[in-house]
C-alpha atoms as a PDB file:
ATOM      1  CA  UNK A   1     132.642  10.325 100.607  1.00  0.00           C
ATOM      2  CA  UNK A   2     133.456   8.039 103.507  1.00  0.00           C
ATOM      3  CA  UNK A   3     136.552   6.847 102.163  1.00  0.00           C
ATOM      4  CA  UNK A   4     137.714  10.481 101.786  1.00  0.00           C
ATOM      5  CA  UNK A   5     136.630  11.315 105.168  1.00  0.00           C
ATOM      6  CA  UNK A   6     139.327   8.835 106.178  1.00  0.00           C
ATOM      7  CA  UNK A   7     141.621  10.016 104.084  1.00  0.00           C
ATOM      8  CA  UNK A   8     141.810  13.948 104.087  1.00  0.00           C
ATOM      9  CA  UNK A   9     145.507  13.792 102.413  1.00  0.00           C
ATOM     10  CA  UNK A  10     143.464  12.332  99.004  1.00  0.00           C
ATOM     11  CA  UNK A  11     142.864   9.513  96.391  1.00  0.00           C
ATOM     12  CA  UNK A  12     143.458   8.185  93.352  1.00  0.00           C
ATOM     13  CA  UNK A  13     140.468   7.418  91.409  1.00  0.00           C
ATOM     14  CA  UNK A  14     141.748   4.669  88.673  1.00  0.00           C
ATOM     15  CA  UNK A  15     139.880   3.426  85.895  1.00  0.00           C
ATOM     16  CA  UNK A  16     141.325   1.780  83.042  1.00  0.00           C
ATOM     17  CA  UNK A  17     138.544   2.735  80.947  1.00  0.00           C
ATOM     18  CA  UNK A  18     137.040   6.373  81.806  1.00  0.00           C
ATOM     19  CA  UNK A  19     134.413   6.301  78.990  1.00  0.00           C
ATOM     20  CA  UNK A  20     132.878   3.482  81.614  1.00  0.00           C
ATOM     21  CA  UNK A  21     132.913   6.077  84.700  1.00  0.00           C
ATOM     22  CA  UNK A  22     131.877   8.798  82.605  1.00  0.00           C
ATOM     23  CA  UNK A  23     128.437   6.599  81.499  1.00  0.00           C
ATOM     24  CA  UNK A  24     127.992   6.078  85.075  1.00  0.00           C
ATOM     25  CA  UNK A  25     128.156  10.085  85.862  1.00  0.00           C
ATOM     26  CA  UNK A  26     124.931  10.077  83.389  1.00  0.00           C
ATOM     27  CA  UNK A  27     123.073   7.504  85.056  1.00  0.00           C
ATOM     28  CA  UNK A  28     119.624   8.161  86.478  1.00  0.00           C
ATOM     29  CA  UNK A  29     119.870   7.819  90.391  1.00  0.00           C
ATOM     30  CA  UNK A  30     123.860   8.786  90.090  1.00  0.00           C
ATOM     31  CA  UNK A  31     123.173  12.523  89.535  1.00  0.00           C
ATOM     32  CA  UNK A  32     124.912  13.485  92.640  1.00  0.00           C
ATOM     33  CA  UNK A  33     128.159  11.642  91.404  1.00  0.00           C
ATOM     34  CA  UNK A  34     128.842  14.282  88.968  1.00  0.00           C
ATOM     35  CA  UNK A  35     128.671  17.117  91.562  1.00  0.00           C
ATOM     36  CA  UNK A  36     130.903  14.915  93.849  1.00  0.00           C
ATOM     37  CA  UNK A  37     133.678  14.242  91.579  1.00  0.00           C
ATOM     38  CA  UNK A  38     133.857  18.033  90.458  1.00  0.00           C
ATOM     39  CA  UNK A  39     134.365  18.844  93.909  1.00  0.00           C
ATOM     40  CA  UNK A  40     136.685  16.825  94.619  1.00  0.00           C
ATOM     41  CA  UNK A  41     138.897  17.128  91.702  1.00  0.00           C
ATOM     42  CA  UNK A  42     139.290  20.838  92.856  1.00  0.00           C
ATOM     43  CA  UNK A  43     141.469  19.134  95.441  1.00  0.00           C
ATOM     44  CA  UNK A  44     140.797  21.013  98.858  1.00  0.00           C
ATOM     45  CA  UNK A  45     136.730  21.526  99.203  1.00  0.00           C
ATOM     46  CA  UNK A  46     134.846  20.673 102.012  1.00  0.00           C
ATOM     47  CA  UNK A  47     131.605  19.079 102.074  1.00  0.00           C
ATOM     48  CA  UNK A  48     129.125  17.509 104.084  1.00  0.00           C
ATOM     49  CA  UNK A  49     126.274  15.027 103.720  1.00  0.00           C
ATOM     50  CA  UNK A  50     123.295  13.786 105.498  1.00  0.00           C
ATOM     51  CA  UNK A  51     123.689   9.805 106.173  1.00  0.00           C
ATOM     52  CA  UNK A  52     121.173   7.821 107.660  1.00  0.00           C
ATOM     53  CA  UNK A  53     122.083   5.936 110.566  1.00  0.00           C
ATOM     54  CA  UNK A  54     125.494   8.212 110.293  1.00  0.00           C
ATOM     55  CA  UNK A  55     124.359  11.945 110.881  1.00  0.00           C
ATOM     56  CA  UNK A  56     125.983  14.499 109.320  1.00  0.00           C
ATOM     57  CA  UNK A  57     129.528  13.535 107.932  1.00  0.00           C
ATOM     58  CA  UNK A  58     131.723  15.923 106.504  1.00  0.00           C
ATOM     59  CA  UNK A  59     134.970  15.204 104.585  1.00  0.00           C
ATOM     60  CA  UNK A  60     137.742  17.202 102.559  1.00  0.00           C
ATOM     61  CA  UNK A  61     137.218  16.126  98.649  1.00  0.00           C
ATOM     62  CA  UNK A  62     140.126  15.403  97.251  1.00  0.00           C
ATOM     63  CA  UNK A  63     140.777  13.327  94.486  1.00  0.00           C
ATOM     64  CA  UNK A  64     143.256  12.596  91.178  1.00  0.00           C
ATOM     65  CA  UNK A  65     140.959  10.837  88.583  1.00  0.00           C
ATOM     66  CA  UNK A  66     143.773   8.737  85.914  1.00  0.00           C
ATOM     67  CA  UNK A  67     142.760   6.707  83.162  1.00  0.00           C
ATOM     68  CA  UNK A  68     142.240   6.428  79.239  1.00  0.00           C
ATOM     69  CA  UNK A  69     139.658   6.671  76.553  1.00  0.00           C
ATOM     70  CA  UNK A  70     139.257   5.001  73.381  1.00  0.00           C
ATOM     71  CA  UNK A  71     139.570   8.213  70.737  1.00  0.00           C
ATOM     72  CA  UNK A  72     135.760   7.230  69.173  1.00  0.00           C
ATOM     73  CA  UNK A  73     134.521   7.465  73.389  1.00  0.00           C
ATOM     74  CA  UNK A  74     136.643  10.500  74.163  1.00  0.00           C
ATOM     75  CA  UNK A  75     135.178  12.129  71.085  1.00  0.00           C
ATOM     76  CA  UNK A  76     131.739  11.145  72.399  1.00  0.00           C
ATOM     77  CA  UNK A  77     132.674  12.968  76.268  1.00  0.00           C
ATOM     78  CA  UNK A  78     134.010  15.727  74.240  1.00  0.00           C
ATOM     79  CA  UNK A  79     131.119  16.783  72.211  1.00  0.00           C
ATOM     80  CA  UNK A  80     128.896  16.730  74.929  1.00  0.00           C
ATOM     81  CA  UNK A  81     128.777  20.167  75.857  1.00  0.00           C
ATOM     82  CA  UNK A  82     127.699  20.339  79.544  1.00  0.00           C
ATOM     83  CA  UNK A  83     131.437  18.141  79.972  1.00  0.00           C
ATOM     84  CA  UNK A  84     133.190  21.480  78.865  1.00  0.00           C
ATOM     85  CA  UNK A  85     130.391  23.892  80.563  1.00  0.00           C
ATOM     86  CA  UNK A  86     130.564  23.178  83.612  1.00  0.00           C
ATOM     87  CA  UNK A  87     134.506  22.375  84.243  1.00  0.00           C
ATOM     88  CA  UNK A  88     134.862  18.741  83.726  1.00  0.00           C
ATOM     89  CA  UNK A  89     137.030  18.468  81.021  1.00  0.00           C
ATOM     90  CA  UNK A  90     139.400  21.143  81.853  1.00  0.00           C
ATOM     91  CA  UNK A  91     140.082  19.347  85.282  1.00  0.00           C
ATOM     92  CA  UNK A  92     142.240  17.335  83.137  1.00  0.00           C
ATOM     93  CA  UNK A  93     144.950  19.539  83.271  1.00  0.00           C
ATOM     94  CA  UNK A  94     147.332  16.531  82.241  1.00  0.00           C
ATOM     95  CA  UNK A  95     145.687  15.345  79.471  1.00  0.00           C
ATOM     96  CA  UNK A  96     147.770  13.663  76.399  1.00  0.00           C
ATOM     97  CA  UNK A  97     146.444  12.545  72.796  1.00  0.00           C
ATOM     98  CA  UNK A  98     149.351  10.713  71.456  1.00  0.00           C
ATOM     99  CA  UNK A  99     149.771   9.664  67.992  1.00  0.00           C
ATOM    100  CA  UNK A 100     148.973   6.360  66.916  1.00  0.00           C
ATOM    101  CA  UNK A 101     152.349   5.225  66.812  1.00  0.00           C
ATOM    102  CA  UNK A 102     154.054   1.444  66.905  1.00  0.00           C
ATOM    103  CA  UNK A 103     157.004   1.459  69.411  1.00  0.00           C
ATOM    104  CA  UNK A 104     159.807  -0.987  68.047  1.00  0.00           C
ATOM    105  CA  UNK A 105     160.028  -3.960  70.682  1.00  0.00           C
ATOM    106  CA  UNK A 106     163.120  -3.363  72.705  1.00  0.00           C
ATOM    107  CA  UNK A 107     164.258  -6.273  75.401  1.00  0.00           C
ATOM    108  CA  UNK A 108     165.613  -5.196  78.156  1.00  0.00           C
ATOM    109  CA  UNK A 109     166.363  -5.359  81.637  1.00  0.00           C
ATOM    110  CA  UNK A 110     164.139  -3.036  83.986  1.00  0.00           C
ATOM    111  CA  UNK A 111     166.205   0.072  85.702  1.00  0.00           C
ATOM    112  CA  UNK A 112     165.580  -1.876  88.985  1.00  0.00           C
ATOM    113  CA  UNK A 113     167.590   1.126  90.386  1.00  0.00           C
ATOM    114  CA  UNK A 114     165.202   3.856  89.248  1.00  0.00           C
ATOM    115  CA  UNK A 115     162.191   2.033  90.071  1.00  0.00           C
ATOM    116  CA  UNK A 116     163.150   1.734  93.870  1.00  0.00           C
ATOM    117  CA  UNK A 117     164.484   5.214  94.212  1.00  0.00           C
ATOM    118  CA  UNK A 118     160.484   6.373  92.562  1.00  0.00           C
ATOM    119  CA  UNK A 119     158.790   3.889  95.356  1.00  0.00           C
ATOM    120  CA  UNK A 120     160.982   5.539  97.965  1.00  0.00           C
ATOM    121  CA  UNK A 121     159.997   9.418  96.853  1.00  0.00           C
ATOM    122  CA  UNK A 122     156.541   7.985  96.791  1.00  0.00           C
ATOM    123  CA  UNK A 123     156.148   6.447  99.924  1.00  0.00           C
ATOM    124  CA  UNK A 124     158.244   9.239 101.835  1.00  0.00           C
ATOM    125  CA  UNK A 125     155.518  11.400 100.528  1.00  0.00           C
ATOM    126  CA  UNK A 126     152.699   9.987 101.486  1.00  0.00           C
ATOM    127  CA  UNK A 127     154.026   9.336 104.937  1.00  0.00           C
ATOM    128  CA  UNK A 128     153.904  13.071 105.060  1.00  0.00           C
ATOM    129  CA  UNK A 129     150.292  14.416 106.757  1.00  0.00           C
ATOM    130  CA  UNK A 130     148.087  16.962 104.578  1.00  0.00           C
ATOM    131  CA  UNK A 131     148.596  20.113 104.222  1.00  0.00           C
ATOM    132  CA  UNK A 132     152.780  19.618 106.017  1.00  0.00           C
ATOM    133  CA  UNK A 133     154.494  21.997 103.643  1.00  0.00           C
ATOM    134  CA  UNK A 134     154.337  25.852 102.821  1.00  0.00           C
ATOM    135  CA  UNK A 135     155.917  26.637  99.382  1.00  0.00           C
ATOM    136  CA  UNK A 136     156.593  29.610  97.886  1.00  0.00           C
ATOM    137  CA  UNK A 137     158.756  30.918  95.089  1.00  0.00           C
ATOM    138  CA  UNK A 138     161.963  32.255  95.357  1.00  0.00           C
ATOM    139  CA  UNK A 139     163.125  35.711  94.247  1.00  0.00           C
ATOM    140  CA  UNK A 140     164.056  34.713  90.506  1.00  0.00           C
ATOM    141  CA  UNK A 141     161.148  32.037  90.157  1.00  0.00           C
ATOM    142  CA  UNK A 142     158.724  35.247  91.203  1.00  0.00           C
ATOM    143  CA  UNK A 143     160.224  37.215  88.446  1.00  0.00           C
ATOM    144  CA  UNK A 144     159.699  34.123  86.184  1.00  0.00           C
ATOM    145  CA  UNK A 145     155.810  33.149  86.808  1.00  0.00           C
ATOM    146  CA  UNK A 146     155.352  36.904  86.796  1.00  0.00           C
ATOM    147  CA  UNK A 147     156.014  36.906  83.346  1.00  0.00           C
ATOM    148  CA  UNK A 148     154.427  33.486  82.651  1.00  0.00           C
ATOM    149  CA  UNK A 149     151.329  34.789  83.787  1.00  0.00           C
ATOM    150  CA  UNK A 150     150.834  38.237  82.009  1.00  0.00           C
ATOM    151  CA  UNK A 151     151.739  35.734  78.635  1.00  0.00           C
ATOM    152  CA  UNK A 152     149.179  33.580  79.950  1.00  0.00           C
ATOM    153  CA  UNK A 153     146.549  35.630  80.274  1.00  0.00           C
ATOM    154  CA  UNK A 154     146.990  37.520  76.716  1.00  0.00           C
ATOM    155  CA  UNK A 155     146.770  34.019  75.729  1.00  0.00           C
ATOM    156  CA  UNK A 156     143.168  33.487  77.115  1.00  0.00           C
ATOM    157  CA  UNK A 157     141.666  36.668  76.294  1.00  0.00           C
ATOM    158  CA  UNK A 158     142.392  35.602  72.182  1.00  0.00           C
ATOM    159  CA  UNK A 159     141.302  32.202  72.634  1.00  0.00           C
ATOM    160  CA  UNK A 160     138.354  32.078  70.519  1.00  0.00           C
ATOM    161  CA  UNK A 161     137.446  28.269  71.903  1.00  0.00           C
ATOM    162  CA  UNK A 162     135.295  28.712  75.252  1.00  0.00           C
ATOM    163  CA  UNK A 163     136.761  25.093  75.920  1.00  0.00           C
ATOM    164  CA  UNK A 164     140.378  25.928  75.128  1.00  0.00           C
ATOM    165  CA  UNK A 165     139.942  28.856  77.142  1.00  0.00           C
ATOM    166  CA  UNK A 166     138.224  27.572  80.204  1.00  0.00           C
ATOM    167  CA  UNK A 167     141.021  24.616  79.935  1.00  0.00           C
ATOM    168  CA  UNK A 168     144.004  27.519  79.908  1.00  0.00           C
ATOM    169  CA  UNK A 169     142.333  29.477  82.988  1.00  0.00           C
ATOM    170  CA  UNK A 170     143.246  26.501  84.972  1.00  0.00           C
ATOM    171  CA  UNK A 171     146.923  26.269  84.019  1.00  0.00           C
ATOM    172  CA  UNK A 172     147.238  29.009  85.939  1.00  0.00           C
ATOM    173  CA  UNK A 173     146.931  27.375  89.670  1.00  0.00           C
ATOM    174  CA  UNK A 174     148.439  24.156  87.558  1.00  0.00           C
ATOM    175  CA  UNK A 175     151.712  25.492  87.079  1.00  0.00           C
ATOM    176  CA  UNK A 176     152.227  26.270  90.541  1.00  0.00           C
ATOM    177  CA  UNK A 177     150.960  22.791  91.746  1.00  0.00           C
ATOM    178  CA  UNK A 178     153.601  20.643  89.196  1.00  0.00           C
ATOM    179  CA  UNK A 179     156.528  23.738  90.354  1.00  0.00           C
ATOM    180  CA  UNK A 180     155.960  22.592  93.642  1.00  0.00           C
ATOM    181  CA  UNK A 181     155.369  18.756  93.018  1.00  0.00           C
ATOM    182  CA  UNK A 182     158.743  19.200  91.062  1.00  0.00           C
ATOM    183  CA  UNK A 183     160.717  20.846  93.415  1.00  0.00           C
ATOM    184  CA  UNK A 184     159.309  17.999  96.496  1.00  0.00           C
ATOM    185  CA  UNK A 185     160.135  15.287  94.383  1.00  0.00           C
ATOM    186  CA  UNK A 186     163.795  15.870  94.643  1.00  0.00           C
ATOM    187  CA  UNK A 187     163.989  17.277  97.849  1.00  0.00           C
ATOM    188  CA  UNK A 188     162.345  14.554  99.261  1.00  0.00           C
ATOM    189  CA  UNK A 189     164.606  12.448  97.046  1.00  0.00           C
ATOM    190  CA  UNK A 190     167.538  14.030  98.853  1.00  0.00           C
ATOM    191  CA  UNK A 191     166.351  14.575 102.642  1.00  0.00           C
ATOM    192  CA  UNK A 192     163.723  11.373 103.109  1.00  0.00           C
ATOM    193  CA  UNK A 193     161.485  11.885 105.658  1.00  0.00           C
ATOM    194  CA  UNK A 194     163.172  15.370 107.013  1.00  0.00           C
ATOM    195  CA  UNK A 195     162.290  17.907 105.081  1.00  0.00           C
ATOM    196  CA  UNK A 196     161.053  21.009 107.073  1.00  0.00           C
ATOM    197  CA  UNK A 197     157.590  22.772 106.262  1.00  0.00           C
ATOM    198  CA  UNK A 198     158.617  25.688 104.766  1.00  0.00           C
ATOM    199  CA  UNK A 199     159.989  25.129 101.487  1.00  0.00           C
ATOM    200  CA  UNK A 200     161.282  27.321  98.333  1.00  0.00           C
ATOM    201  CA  UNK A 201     160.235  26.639  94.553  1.00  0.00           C
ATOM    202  CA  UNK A 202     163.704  27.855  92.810  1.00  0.00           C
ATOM    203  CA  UNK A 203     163.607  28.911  89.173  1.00  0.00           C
ATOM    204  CA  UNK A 204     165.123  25.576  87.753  1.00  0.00           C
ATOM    205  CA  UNK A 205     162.136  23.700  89.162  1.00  0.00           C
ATOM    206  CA  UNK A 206     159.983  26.489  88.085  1.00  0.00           C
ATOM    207  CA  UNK A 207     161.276  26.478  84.514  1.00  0.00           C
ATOM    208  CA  UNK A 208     161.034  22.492  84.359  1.00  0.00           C
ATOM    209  CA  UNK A 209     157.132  23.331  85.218  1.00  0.00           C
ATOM    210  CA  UNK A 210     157.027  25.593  82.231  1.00  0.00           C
ATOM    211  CA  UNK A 211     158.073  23.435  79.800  1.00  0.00           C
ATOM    212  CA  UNK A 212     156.007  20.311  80.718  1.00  0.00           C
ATOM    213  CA  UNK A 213     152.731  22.325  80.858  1.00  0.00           C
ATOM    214  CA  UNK A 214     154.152  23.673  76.796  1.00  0.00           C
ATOM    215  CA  UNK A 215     153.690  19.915  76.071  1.00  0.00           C
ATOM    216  CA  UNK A 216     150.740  19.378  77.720  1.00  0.00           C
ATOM    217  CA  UNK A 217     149.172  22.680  76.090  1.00  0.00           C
ATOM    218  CA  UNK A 218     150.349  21.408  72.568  1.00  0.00           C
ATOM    219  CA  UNK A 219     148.034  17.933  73.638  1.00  0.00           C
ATOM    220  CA  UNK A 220     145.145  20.217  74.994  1.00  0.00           C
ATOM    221  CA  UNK A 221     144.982  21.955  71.756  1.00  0.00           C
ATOM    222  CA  UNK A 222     144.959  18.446  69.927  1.00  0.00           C
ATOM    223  CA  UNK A 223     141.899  17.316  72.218  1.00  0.00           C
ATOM    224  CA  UNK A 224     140.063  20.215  72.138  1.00  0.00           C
ATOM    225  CA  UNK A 225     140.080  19.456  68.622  1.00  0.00           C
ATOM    226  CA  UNK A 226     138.078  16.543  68.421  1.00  0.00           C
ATOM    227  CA  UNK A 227     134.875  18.750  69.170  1.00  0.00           C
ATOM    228  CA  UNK A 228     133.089  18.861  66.151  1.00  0.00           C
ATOM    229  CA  UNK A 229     129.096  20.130  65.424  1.00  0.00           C
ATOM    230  CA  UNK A 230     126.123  18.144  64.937  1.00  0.00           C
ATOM    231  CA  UNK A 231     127.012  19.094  61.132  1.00  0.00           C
ATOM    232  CA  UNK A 232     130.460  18.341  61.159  1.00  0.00           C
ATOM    233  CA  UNK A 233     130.138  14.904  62.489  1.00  0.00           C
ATOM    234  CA  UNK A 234     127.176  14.269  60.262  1.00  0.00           C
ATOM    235  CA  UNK A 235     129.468  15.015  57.203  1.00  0.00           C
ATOM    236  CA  UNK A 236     132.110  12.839  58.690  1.00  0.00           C
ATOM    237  CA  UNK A 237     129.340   9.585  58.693  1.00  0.00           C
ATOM    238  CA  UNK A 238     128.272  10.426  55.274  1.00  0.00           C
ATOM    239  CA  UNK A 239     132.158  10.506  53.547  1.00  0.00           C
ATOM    240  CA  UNK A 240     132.369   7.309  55.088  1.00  0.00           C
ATOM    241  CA  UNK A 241     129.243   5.995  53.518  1.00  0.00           C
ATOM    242  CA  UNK A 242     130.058   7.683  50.028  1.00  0.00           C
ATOM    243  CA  UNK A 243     133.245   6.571  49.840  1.00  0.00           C
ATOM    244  CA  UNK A 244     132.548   2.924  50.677  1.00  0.00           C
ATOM    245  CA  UNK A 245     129.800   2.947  47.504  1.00  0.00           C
ATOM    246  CA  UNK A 246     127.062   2.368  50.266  1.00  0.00           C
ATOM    247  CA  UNK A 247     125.590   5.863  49.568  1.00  0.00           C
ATOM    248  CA  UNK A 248     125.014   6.502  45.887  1.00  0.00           C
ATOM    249  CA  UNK A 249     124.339   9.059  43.238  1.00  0.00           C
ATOM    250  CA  UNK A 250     120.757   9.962  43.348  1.00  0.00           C
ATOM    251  CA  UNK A 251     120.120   9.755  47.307  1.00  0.00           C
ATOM    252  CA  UNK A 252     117.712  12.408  49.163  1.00  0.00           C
ATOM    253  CA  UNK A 253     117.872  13.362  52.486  1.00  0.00           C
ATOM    254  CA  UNK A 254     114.732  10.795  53.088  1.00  0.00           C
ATOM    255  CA  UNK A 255     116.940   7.894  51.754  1.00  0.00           C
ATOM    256  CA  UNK A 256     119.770   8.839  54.295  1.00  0.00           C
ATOM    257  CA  UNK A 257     117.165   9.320  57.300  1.00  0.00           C
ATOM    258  CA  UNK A 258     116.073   5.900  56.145  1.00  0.00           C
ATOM    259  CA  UNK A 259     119.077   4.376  56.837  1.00  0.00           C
ATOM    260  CA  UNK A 260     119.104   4.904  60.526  1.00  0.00           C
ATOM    261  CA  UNK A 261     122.693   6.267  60.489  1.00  0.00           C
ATOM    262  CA  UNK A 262     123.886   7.182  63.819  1.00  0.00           C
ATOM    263  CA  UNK A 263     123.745  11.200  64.255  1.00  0.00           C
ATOM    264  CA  UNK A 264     121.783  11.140  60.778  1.00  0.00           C
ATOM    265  CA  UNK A 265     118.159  11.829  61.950  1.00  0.00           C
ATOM    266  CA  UNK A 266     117.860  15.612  61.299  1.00  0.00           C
ATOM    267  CA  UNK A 267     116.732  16.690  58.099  1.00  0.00           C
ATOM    268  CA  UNK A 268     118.307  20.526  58.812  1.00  0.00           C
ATOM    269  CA  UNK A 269     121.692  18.728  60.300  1.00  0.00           C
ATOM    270  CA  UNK A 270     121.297  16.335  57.107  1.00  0.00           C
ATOM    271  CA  UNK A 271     121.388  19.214  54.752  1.00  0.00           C
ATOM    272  CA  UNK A 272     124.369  21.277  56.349  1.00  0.00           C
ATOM    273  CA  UNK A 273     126.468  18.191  56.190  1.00  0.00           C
ATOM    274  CA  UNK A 274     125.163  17.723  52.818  1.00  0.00           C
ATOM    275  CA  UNK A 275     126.152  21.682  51.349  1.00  0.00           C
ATOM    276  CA  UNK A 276     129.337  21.095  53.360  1.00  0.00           C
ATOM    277  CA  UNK A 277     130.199  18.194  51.382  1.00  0.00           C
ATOM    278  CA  UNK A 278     128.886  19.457  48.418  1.00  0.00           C
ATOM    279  CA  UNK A 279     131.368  22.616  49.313  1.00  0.00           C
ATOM    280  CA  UNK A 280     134.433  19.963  49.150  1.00  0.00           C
ATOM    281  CA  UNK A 281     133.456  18.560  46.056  1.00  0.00           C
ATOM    282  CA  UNK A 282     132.135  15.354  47.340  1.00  0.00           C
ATOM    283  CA  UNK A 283     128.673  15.504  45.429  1.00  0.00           C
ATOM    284  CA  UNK A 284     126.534  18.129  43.783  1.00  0.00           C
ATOM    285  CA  UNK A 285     122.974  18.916  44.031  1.00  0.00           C
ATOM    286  CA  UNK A 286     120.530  18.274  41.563  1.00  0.00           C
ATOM    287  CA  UNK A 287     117.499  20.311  42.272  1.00  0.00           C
ATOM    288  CA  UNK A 288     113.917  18.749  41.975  1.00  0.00           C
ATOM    289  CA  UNK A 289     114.263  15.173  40.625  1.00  0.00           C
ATOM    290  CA  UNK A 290     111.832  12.547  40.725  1.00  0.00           C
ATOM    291  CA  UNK A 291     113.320   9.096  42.175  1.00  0.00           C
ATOM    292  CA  UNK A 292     112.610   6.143  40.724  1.00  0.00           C
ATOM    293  CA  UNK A 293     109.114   4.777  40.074  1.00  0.00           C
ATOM    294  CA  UNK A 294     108.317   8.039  42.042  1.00  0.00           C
ATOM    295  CA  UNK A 295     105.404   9.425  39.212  1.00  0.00           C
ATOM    296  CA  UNK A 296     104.691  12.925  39.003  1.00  0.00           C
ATOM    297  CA  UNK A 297     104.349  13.997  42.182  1.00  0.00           C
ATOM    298  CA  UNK A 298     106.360  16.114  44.607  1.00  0.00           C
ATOM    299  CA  UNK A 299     109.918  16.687  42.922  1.00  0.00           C
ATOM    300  CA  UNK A 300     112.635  16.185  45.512  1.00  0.00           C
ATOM    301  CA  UNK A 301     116.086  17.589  45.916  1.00  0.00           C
ATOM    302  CA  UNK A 302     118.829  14.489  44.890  1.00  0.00           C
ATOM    303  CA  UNK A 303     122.519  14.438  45.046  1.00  0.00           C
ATOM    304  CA  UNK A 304     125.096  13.114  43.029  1.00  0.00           C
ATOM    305  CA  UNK A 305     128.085  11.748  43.952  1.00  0.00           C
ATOM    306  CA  UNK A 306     131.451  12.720  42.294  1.00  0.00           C
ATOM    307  CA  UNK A 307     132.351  10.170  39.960  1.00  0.00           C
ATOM    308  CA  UNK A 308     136.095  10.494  41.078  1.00  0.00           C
ATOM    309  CA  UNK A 309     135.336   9.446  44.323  1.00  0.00           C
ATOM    310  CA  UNK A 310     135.310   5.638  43.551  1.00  0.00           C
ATOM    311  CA  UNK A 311     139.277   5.981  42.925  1.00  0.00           C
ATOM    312  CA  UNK A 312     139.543   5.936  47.080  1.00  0.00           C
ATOM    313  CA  UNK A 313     136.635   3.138  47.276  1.00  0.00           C
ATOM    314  CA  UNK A 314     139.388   0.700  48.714  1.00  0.00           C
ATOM    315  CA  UNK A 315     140.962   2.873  51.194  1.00  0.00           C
ATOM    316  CA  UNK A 316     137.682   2.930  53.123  1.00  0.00           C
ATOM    317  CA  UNK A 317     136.379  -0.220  55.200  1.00  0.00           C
ATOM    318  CA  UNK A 318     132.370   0.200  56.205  1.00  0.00           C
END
């Protein structure tokens, strides 16, 4: 908050490893971190705090939070729900879930050209107070977002996925922002440090916009993905367990509880997973059996395991 109040014009909050910030948001004695950052990744909120010693200090919150996550921890910050409730996750308008793909090793010589020309843009930028330009859209760019928008919105309305939906909403101011970052850049790029305040977003800019938020809305929908139920990720522990021959034919739901499985200590999320499996022909019930050794007591539901599942027994590691 102090650093902020020094800087009103912003700040990049960089973490190589966001699944590490995000355990610190859920902290006992951090709760007012949370709060903070969601303010500030708004980008233009005022607030003020009580500081002993200080008074009252008041700063504008703005802040551009970059990183990555493993894809086991982002699926973790996904599936926690109050992430997506209340707006944390769809600040990330610029998120992107690449696949998991080896780039060939290519040696050559930097663009030593390109990389001074970016430093340039970037420092003419930021030598630039807050708040120093008006932008607005040009006749033809108007026409364009009109359009954009009445698209967008159908778009919303259908989404079934509260998350997907909540994430959309805010492509809506988003577009605007990277129109306008897009049409700086290369001003800026072209006039230095004399550019005048009032500025025009033309439709070429505009359209540029479009197109990178269509790629960053194909890697939303990939994300958004990821969130699976209690159920879902149960069933996903207990393929992995079949298939590596640790869980075998003739287990209960006691023997999986037993195990101390992670996400596995539910008997009713136990049995969804297990009819949900048993739906995919993974294993099959067989009603009231007696385990081993187990007398004549209290018959107990067992499952089987498909006997065709040890042909993928080696593509699995446990």
């Amino acid at each position: 908050h102090s650093i902020m109040e020094a800087n009103p014009q912003g700040l990049l909050y960089y973490r190589d490893e966001l699944s590490g910030w995000v355990t610190e948001l859920d902290k006992k004695g951090y709760e007012g971190q949370r709060g903070m950052f969601l303010c500030a990744m708004g980008g233009n909120d005022p607030h003020t705090m009580d500081r002993i010693g200080r008074g009252e200090v008041s700063a504008i919150m703005c802040a551009s939070v970059f990183g990555g996550f493993q894809p086991s921890k982002l699926r973790e910050f996904l599936n926690e729900t109050s992430n997506i409730s209340d707006g944390m996750i769809p600040r990330f308008s610029l998120l992107v879930y690449p696949d998991d793909v080896r780039s060939p090793i290519i040696d050559r010589k930097a663009n030593e050209l390109a990389e001074q020309q970016f430093r340039r843009i970037v420092f003419d930028l930021l030598s630039y107070p807050a708040q120093s330009f008006e932008l607005h859209f040009d006749s033809e760019a108007q026409l364009i977002f009109n359009g954009w928008l009445a698209q967008a919105e159908l778009k919303i309305n259908d989404e079934e996925s509260d998350g997907k939906a909540s994430h959309l909403s805010k492509y809506k101011g988003g577009l605007v922002k990277l129109a306008g970052l897009l049409q700086l850049v290369d001003l800026v790029g072209a006039a230095g440090k004399n550019l005048v305040p009032h500025l025009i977003i033309n439709a070429g800019h505009l359209n540029q916009a479009i197109r990178l938020l269509a790629y960053l809305e194909s890697h939303m929908g990939r994300v958004y993905d990821c969130i699976k139920s209690p159920a879902q990720i149960a069933e996903a522990t207990l393929v992995k367990h079949i298939a590596c021959g640790v869980l075998q034919s003739g287990f209960s739901v006691r023997d999986i509880r037993k195990k101390g499985w992670s996400g596995l200590d539910d008997n009713v999320v136990i049995e969804d997973a297990l009819t949900g499996l048993e739906e995919h022909g993974w294993i099959r019930i067989q009603s009231g059996v007696n385990g081993p050794g187990s007398g004549s007591g209290r018959r107990t539901d067992r499952w089987n395991v498909n006997p065709q599942i040890k042909i993928k027994q080696r593509k699995f590691q446990c």
